[in-house]
Protein backbone atom coordinates (compact mmCIF):
# COMPACT_ATOMS: atom_id res chain seq x y z
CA UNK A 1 58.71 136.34 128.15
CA UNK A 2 60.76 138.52 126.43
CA UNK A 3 61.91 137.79 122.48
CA UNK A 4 65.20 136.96 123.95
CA UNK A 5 64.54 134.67 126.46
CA UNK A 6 61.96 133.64 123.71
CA UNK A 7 64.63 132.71 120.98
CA UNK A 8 67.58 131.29 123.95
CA UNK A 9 64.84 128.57 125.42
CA UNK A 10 63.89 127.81 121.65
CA UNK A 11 67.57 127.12 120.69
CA UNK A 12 67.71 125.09 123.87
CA UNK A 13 64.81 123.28 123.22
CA UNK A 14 66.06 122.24 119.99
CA UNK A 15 69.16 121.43 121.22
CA UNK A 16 68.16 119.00 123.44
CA UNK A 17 65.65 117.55 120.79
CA UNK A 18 68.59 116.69 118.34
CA UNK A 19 71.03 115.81 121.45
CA UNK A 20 67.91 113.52 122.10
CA UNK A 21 67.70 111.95 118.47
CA UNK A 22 70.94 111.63 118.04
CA UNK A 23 71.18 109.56 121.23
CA UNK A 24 68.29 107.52 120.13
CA UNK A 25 69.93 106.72 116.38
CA UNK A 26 73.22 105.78 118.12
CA UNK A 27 71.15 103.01 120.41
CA UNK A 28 69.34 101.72 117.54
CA UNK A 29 72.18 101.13 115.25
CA UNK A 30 74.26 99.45 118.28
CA UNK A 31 71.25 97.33 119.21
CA UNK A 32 71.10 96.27 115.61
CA UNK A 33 74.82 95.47 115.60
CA UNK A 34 74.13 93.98 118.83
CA UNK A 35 71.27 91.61 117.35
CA UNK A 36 73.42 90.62 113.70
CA UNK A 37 76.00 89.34 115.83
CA UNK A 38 73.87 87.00 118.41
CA UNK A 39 73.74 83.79 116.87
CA UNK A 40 71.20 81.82 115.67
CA UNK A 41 69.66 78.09 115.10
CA UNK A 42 70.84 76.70 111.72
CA UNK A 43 73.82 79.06 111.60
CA UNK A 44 77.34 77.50 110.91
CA UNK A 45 79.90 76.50 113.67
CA UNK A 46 82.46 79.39 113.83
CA UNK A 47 85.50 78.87 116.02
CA UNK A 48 88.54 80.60 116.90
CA UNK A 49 91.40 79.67 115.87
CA UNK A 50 95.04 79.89 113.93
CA UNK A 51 94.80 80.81 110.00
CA UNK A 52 97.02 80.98 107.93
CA UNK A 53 97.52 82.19 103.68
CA UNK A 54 99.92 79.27 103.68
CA UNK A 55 97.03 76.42 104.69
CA UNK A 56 96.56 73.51 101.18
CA UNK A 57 93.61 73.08 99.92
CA UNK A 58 91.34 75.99 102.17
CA UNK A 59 89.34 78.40 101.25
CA UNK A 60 89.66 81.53 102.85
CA UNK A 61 86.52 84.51 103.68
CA UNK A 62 85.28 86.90 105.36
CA UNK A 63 82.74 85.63 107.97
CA UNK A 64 79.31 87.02 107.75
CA UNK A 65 77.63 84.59 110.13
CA UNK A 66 75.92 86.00 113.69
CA UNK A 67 78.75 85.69 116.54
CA UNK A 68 81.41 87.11 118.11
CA UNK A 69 83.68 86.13 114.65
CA UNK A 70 80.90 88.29 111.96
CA UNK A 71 83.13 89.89 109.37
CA UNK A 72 85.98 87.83 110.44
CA UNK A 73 88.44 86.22 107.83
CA UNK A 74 88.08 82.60 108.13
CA UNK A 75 88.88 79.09 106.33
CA UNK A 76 87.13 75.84 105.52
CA UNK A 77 88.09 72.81 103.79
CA UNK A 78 88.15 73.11 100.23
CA UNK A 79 86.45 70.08 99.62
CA UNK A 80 84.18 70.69 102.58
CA UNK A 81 83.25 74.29 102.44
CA UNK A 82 80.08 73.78 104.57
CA UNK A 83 81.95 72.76 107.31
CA UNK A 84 83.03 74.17 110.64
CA UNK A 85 84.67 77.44 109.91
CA UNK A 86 88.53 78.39 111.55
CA UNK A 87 87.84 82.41 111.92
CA UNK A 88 90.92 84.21 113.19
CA UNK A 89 90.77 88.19 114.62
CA UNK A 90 91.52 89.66 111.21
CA UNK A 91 88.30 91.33 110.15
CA UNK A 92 87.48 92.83 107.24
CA UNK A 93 85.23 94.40 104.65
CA UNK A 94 86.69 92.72 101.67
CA UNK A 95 89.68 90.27 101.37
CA UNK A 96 91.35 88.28 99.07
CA UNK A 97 95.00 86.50 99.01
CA UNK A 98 97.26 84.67 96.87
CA UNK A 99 100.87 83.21 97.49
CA UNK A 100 101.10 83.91 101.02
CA UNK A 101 100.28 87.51 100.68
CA UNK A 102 96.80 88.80 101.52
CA UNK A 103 94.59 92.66 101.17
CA UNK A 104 92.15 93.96 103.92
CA UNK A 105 90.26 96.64 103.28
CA UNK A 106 88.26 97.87 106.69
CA UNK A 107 85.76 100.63 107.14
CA UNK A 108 85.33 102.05 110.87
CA UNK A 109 82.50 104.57 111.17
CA UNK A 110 83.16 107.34 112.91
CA UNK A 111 81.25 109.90 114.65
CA UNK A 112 82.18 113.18 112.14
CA UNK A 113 83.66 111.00 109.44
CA UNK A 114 84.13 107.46 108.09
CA UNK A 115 88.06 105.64 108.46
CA UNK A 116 88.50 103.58 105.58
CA UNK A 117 92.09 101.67 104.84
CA UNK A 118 93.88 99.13 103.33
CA UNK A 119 96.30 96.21 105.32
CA UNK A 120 98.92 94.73 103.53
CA UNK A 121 99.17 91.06 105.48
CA UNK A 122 101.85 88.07 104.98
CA UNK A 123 100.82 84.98 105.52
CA UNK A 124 100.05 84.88 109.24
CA UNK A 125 97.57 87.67 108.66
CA UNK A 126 100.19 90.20 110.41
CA UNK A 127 99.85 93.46 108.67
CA UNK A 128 103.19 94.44 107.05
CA UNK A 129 101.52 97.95 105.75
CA UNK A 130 98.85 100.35 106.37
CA UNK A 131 97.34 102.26 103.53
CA UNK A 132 94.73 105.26 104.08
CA UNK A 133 91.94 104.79 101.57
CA UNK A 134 90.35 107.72 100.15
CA UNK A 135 86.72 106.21 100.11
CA UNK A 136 83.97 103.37 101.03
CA UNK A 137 86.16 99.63 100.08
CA UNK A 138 84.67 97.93 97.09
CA UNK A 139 87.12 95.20 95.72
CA UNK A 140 90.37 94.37 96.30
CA UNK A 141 92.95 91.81 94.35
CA UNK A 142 96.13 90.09 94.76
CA UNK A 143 98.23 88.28 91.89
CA UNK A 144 99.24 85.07 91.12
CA UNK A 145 102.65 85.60 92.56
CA UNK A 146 101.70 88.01 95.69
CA UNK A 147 103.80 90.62 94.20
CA UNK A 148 100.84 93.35 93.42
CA UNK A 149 97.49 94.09 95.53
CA UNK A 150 94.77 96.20 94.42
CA UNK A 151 91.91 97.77 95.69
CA UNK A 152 88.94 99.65 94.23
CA UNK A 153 86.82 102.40 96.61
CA UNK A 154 83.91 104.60 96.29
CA UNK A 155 85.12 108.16 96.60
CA UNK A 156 80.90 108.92 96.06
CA UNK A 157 77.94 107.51 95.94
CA UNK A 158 77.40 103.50 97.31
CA UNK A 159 77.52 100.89 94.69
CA UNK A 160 77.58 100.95 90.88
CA UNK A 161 74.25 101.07 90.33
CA UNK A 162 74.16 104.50 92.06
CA UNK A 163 73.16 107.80 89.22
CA UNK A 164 76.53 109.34 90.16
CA UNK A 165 79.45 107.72 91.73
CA UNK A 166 83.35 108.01 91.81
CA UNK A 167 86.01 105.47 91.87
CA UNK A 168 89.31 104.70 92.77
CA UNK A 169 91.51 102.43 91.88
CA UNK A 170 95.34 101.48 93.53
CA UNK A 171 97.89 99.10 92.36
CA UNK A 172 100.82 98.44 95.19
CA UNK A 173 104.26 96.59 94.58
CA UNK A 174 104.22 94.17 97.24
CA UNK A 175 108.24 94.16 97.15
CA UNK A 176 109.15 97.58 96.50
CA UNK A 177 105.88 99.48 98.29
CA UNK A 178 105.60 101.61 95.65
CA UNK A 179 102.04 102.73 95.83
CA UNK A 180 100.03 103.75 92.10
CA UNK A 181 97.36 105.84 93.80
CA UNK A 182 95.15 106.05 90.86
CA UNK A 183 94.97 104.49 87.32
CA UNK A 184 93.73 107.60 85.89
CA UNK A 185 97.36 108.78 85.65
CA UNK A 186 97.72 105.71 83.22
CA UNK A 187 97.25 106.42 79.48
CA UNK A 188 94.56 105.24 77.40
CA UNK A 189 93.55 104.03 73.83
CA UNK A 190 90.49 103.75 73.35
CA UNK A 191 89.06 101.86 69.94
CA UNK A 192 92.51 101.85 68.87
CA UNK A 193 93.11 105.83 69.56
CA UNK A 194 94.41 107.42 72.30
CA UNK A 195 91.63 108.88 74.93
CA UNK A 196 91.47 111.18 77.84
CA UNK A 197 88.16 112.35 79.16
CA UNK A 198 87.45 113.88 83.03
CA UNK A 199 85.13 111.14 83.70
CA UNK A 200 87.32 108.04 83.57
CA UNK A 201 86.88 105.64 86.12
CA UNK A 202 88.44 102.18 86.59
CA UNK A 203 87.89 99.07 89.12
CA UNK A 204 87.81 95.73 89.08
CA UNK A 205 91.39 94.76 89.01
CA UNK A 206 92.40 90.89 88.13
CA UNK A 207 96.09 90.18 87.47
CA UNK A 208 97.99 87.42 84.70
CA UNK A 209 101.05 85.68 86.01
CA UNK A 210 103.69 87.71 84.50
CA UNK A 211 103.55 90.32 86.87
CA UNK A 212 102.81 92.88 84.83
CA UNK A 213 99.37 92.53 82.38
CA UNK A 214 96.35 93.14 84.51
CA UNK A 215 92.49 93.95 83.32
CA UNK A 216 90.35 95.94 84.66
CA UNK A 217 87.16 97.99 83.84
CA UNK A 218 86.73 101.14 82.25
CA UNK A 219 83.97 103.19 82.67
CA UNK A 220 83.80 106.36 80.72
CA UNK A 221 81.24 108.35 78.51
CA UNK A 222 78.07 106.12 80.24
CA UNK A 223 79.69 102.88 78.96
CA UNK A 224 82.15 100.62 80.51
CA UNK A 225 85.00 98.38 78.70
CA UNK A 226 87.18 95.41 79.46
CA UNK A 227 91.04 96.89 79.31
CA UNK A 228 93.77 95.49 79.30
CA UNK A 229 96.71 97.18 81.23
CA UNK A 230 100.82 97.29 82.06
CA UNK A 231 102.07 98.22 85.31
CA UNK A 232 105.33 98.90 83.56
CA UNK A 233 104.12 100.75 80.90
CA UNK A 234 101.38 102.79 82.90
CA UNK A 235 98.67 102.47 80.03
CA UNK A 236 95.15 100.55 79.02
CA UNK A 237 94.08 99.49 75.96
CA UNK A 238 89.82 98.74 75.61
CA UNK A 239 89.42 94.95 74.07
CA UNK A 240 85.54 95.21 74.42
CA UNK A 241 82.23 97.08 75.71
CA UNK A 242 79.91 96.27 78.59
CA UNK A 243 82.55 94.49 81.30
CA UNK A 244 82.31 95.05 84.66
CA UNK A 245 84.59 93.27 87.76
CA UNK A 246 86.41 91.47 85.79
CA UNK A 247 88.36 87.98 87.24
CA UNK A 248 90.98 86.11 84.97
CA UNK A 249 90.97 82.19 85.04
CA UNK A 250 93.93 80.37 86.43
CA UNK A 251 95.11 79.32 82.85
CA UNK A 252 94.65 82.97 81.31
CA UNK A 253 92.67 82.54 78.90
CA UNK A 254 89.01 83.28 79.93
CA UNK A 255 88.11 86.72 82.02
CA UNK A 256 84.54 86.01 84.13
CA UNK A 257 82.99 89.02 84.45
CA UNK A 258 79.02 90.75 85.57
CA UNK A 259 77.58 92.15 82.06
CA UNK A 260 74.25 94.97 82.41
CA UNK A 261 71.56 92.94 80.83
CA UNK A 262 69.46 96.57 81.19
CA UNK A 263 70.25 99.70 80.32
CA UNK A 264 70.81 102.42 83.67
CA UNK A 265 70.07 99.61 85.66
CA UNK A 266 71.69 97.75 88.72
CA UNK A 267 70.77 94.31 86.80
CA UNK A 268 73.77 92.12 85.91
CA UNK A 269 74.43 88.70 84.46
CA UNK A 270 77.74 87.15 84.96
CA UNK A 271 79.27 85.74 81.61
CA UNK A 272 82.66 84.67 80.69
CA UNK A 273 84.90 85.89 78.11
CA UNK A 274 87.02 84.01 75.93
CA UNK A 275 90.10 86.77 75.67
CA UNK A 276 91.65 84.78 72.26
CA UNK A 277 87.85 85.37 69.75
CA UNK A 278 85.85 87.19 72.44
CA UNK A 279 83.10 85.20 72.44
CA UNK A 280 80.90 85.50 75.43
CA UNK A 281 79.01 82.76 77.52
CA UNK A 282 76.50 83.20 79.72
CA UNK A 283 76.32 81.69 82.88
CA UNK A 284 73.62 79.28 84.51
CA UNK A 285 73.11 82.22 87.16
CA UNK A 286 69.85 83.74 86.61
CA UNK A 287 70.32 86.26 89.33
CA UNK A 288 71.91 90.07 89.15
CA UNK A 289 75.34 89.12 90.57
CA UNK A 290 77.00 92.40 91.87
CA UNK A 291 80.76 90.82 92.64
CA UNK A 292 84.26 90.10 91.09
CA UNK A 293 83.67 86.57 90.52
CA UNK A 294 86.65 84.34 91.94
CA UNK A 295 87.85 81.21 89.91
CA UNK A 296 87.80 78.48 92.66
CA UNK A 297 89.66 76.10 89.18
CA UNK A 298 89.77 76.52 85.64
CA UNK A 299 86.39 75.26 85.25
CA UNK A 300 84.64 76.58 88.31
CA UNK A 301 83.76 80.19 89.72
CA UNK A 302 82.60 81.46 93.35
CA UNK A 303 80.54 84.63 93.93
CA UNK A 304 77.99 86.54 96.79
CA UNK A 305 74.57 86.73 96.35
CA UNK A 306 72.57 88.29 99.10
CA UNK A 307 70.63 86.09 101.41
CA UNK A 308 67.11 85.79 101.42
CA UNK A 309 65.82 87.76 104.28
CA UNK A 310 68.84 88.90 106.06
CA UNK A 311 69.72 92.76 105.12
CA UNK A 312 73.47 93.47 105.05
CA UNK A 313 73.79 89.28 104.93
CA UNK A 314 75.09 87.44 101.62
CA UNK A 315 75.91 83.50 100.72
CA UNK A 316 78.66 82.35 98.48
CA UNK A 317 77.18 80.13 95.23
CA UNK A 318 79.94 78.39 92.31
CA UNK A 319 78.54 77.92 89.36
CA UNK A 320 80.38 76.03 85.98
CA UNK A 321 82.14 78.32 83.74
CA UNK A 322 81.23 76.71 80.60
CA UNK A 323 77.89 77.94 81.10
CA UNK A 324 76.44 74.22 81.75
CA UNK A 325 75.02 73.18 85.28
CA UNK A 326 73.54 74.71 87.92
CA UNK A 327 74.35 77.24 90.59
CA UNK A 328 74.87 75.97 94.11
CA UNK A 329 75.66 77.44 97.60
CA UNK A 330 78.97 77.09 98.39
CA UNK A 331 79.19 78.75 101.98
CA UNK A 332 75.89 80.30 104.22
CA UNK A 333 76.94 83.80 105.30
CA UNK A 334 80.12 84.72 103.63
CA UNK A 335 81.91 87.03 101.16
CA UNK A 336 85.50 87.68 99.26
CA UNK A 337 86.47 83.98 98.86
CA UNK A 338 89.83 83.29 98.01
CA UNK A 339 91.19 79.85 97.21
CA UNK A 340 94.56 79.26 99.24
């Protein structure tokens, strides 16, 4: 054999070798979707069905039981959350909704590259907007009044507890559609000083009721801070260090939020923050919680924790803000709860 046939049926061969894995990595991940969305004994009754952001006393999710409805927003009873589950054919990554207005973030992946985006809904889950997001979806928010959404994504890396990772953060005006791409155009003091650094990064939005004062976290100079920010006036302020996803309680007052109990690690305790003297209570959680808390009341917060056993699965627990009690599951295989 000559050296040119030589090399052409060794580019061939190898060729058909990665044609050949690549084949075999596409059937394994579709038999794995295939086998997370069979159902099993135990798991919830999921049903089909009309949901609304208007519905009393719900609480709306996304879906994470096996079935035909996985990812799926859905609602239960509020005051029966383990109950049969109303799933409609919304489905998303992460969710949340407040006053008839609602945020989708969905990720389809794609053969060369990853299509990530936001949906602006109303509140028959009919998407009014379309937003292209510039990374992997990580949280998303809605205020009191419906008039502002927000959304955090990953531009790099996977989570925060990843060495080196970029984020992005969006504010939109419900009414007007005015889109804030970033909140690293918005101006910062820092310690009671103006601050500008290249390696600002915010997320975590949670909104007050006066359409306008938000919080969020910082994350500059390997340490992260609670700010608080205007939409109207385009700038932060710090108020403290160590805050991460932070979630503002119904009255105002208190911001819940996931504190690093160890340095440059992904190890979290979720505390909450009295915003008048800045005192700090821990929580009766004694796992790392990696979520923006929701406040279900004013004395009562909802957050994921992964469940045992089940990669890629996670359960909703409350837990009391006052830091008495004791954590409880709230919903088997769910995420992004929302009180309607």
């Amino acid at each position: 054999m000559t050296s040119l046939r030589r090399r052409l049926f060794l580019l061939v061969a190898a060729v058909l070798v990665l044609a050949g894995a690549a084949t075999g990595m596409v059937l394994h991940a579709a038999d794995r979707a295939d086998r997370a969305d069979r159902p099993r004994a135990g798991d919830p009754t999921v049903r089909g069905g009309v949901v609304t952001l208007r519905q009393p006393d719900r609480l709306a999710f996304v879906n994470g039981a096996a079935g035909p409805h996985r990812t799926a927003v859905a609602t239960v009873p509020a005051e029966n959350p383990g109950g049969g589950r109303t799933a409609s054919e919304l489905k998303c990554v992460r969710f949340y909704a407040a006053a008839g207005t609602g945020v989708c973030l969905q990720s389809d992946p794609g053969v060369l590259k990853q299509s990530n985006r936001a949906l602006l809904l109303d509140s028959r889950l009919r998407t009014k907007r379309t937003f292209a997001l510039a990374g992997t979806p990580s949280r998303a928010r809605v205020s009191p009044s419906g008039r502002f959404a927000a959304w955090t994504v990953f531009v790099s890396g996977e989570s925060y507890a990843s060495t080196f990772f970029s984020t992005r953060t969006s504010i939109l005006d419900t009414r007007t559609m005015r889109l804030i791409p970033s909140l690293e155009t918005f101006s910062v003091v820092r310690d009671g000083k103006p601050y500008r650094a290249a390696d600002v990064n915010f997320w975590g939005v949670t909104f007050a009721a006066d359409d306008d004062t938000f919080y969020a976290t910082l994350n500059t100079d390997d340490k992260t801070y609670l700010v608080r920010g205007s939409v109207s006036g385009r700038s932060v302020t710090t108020l403290t260090e160590n805050v991460e996803c932070p979630s503002l309680s119904p009255d105002g007052t208190r911001v819940a939020f996931k504190k690093r109990v160890l340095s440059r690690t992904d190890l979290w305790r979720e505390y909450v923050l009295d915003l008048r003297t800045l005192r700090e209570t821990p929580l009766a959680e004694r796992h790392s919680v990696d979520d923006q808390a929701t406040w279900l009341d004013d004395d009562t917060l909802a957050y994921a924790l992964p469940t045992d056993g089940k990669v890629g699965s996670s359960d909703l627990w409350s837990v009391p803000a006052d830091g008495t009690g004791s954590p409880r599951r709230l919903i088997a295989g769910a995420s992004s709860p929302a009180p309607l």
